[in-house]
Structure formats: structure tokens, C-alpha cells
Protein backbone atom coordinates (compact mmCIF):
# COMPACT_ATOMS: atom_id res chain seq x y z
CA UNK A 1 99.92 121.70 115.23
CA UNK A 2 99.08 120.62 111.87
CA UNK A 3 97.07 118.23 110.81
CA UNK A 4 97.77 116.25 107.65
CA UNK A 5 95.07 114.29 105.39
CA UNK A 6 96.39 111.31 103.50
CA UNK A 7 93.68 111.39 101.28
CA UNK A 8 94.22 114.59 100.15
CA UNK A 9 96.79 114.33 97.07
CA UNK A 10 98.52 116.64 94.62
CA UNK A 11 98.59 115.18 91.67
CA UNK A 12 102.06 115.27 89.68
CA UNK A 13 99.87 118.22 87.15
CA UNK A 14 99.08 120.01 90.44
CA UNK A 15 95.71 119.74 91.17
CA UNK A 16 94.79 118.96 95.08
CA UNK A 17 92.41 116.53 95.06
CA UNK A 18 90.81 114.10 97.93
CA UNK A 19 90.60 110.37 97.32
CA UNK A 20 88.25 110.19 100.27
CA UNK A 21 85.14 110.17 98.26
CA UNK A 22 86.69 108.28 94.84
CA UNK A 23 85.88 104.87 93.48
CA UNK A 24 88.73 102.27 93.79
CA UNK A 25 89.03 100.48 90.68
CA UNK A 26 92.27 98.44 90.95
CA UNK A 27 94.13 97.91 93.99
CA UNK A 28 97.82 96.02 93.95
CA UNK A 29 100.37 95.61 96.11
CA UNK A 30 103.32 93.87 97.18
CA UNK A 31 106.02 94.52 100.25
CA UNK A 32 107.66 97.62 98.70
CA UNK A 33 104.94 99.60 97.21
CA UNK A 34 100.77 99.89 95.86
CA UNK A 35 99.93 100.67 93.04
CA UNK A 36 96.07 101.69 92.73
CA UNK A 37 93.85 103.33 90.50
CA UNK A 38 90.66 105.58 91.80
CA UNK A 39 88.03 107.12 89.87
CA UNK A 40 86.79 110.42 90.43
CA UNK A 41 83.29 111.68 90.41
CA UNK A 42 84.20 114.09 87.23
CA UNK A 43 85.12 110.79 85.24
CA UNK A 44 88.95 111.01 85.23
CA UNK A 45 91.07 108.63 87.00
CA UNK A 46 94.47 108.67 89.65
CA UNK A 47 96.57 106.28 89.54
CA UNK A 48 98.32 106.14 93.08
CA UNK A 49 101.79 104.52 93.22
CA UNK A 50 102.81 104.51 97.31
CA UNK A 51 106.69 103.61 98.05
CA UNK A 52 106.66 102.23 101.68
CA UNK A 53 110.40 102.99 102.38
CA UNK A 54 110.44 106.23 100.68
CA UNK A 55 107.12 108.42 100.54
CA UNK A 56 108.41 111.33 98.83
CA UNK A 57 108.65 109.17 95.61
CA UNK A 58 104.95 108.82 95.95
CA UNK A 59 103.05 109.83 92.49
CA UNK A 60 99.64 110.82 91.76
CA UNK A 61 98.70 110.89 88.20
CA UNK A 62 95.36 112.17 86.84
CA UNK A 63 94.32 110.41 83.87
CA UNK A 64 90.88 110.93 81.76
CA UNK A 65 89.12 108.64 79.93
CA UNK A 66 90.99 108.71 76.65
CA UNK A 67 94.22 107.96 78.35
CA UNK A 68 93.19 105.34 80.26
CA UNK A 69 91.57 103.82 77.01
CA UNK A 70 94.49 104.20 74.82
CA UNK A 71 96.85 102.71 78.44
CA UNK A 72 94.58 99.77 77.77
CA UNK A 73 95.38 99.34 74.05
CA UNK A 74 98.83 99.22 74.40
């Protein structure tokens, strides 16, 4: 039997990484998906988007600090 950990993410770069033990900065949602943004330890950020009726079009992007600085100027 396998257990699976949804806080445990692979982020659309590939890195496996656990949002367990990550700083929730924004957190949105409405009746067909969430979009929320965690900060990790190391300084760079995920932003989570969750599709209720569809999962597998879940995304996890990793984002430093310069991204998320210049996402902020636009």
C-alpha cells in the first residue's frame, strides 16, 4: 500500500519539495480552484494553483525573490 503526502510537491522545474514546513503568504480561493503562494525556508517562493475537478492540472511553481519582485512590478 502506498502512502501519498499532499504536501509533498514537484514543482513544474522538478524539484520535490514539502510545503509542510513553508510559510503561507497568500491564500485565495473560489469553488473551482486555490491559488496560494508559500515561502520556503531557502527564501524562494511556490505558488500553488489546485483545480478541484481536475488535479492533474495542478501546478507548482518555484519562484525566487527577483521573480516575485519583478511579478509585483508588472
Amino acid at each position: 500500500m502506498m502512502t501519498i503526502n499532499p504536501d509533498i510537491v514537484t514543482t513544474t522545474c522538478g524539484r520535490t519539495l514539502d510545503l509542510s514546513n513553508t510559510e503561507l503568504v497568500i491564500e485565495r480561493s473560489n469553488s473551482l480552484f486555490s491559488y496560494n503562494i508559500h515561502k520556503l525556508h531557502s527564501g524562494e517562493y511556490i505558488i500553488a494553483e489546485k483545480f478541484y475537478a481536475n488535479p492533474f492540472n495542478n501546478r507548482y511553481i518555484l519562484l525566487n525573490d527577483e521573480q516575485i519582485e519583478l511579478l509585483k512590478n508588472l
